[in-house]
Protein backbone atom coordinates (compact mmCIF):
# COMPACT_ATOMS: atom_id res chain seq x y z
CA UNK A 1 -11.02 -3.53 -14.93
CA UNK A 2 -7.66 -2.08 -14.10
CA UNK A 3 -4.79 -2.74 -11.97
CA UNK A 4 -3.07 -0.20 -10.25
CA UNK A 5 0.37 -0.94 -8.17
CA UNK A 6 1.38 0.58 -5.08
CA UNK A 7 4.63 0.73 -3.47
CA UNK A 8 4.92 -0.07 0.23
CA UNK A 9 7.22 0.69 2.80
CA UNK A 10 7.84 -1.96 5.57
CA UNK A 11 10.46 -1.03 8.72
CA UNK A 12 11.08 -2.14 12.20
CA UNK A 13 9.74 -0.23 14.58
CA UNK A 14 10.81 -1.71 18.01
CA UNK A 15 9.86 -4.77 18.62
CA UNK A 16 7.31 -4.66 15.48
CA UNK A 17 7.25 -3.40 12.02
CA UNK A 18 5.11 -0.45 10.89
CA UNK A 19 4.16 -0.70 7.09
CA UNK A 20 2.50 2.04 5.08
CA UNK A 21 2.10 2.89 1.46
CA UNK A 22 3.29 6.63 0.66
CA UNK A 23 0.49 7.50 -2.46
CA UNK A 24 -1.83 6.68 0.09
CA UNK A 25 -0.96 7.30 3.66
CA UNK A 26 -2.72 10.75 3.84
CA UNK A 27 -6.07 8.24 3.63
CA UNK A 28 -4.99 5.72 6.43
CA UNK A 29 -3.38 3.41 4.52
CA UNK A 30 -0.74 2.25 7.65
CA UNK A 31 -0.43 -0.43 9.98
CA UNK A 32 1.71 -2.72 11.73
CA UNK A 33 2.60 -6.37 12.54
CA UNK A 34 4.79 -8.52 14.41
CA UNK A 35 6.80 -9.97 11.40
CA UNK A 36 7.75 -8.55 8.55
CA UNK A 37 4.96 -10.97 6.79
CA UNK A 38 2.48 -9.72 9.18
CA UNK A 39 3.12 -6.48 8.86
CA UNK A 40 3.02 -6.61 4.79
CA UNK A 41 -0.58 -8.45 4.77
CA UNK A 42 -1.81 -6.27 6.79
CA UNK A 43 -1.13 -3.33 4.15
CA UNK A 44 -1.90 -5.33 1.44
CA UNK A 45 -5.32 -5.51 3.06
CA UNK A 46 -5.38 -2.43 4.27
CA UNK A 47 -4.49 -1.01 0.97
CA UNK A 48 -6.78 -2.50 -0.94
CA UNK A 49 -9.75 -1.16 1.24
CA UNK A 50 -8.89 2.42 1.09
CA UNK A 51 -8.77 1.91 -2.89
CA UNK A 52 -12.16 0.09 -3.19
CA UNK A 53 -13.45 3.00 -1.04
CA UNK A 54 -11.91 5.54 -3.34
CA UNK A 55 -13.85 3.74 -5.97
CA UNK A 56 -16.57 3.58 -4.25
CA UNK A 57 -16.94 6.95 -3.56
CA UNK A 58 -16.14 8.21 -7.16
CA UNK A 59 -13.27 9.87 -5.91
CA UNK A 60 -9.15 9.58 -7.85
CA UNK A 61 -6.93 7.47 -7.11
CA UNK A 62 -3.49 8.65 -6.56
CA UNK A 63 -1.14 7.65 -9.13
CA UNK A 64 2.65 7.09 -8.82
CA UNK A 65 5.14 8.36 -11.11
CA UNK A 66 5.37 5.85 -14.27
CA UNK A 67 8.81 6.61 -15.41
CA UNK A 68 10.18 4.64 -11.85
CA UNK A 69 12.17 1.76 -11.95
CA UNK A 70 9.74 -1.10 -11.65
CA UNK A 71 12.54 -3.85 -10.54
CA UNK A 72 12.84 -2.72 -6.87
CA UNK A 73 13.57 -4.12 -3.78
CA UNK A 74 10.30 -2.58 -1.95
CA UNK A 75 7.43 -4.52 -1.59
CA UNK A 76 4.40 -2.93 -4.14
CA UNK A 77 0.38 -4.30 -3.66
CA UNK A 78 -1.66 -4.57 -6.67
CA UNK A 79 -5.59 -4.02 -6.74
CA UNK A 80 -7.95 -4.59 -9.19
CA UNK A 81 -10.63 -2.12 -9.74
């Protein structure tokens, strides 16, 4: 098994928040919620299905550079594979 990590991006978009993760928006991995929460376990799910399906499907998964910072202030999802 390995575990890959993902960052996320969470902003307000009106009166809800849109959340995404960049490495893997191109496959749908977006969505929204009313809270901030909301709107982050929502992409953790979300994120987490469009990697299984990767896997799935026998196809890469996108990987983010190595030499960034880890201590950051955005939000990152983990899945194990």
């Amino acid at each position: 098994m390995r575990t890959y990590t993902f960052k996320v991006v969470v902003e307000p978009d009106g009166e809800r928040w849109h959340a995404y993760c960049p490495a893997l928006v191109r496959r749908g991995a977006a969505t929204w919620g009313y809270t901030k929460e909301e709107a982050l376990k929502n992409i953790d799910e979300v994120v987490k299905m469009v990697v299984e399906s990767l896997v799935e499907h026998g196809e890469p998964l996108p990987t983010e550079p190595s030499d960034e910072v880890r201590l950051s202030l955005q939000p990152e999802v983990a899945v194990i594979v």
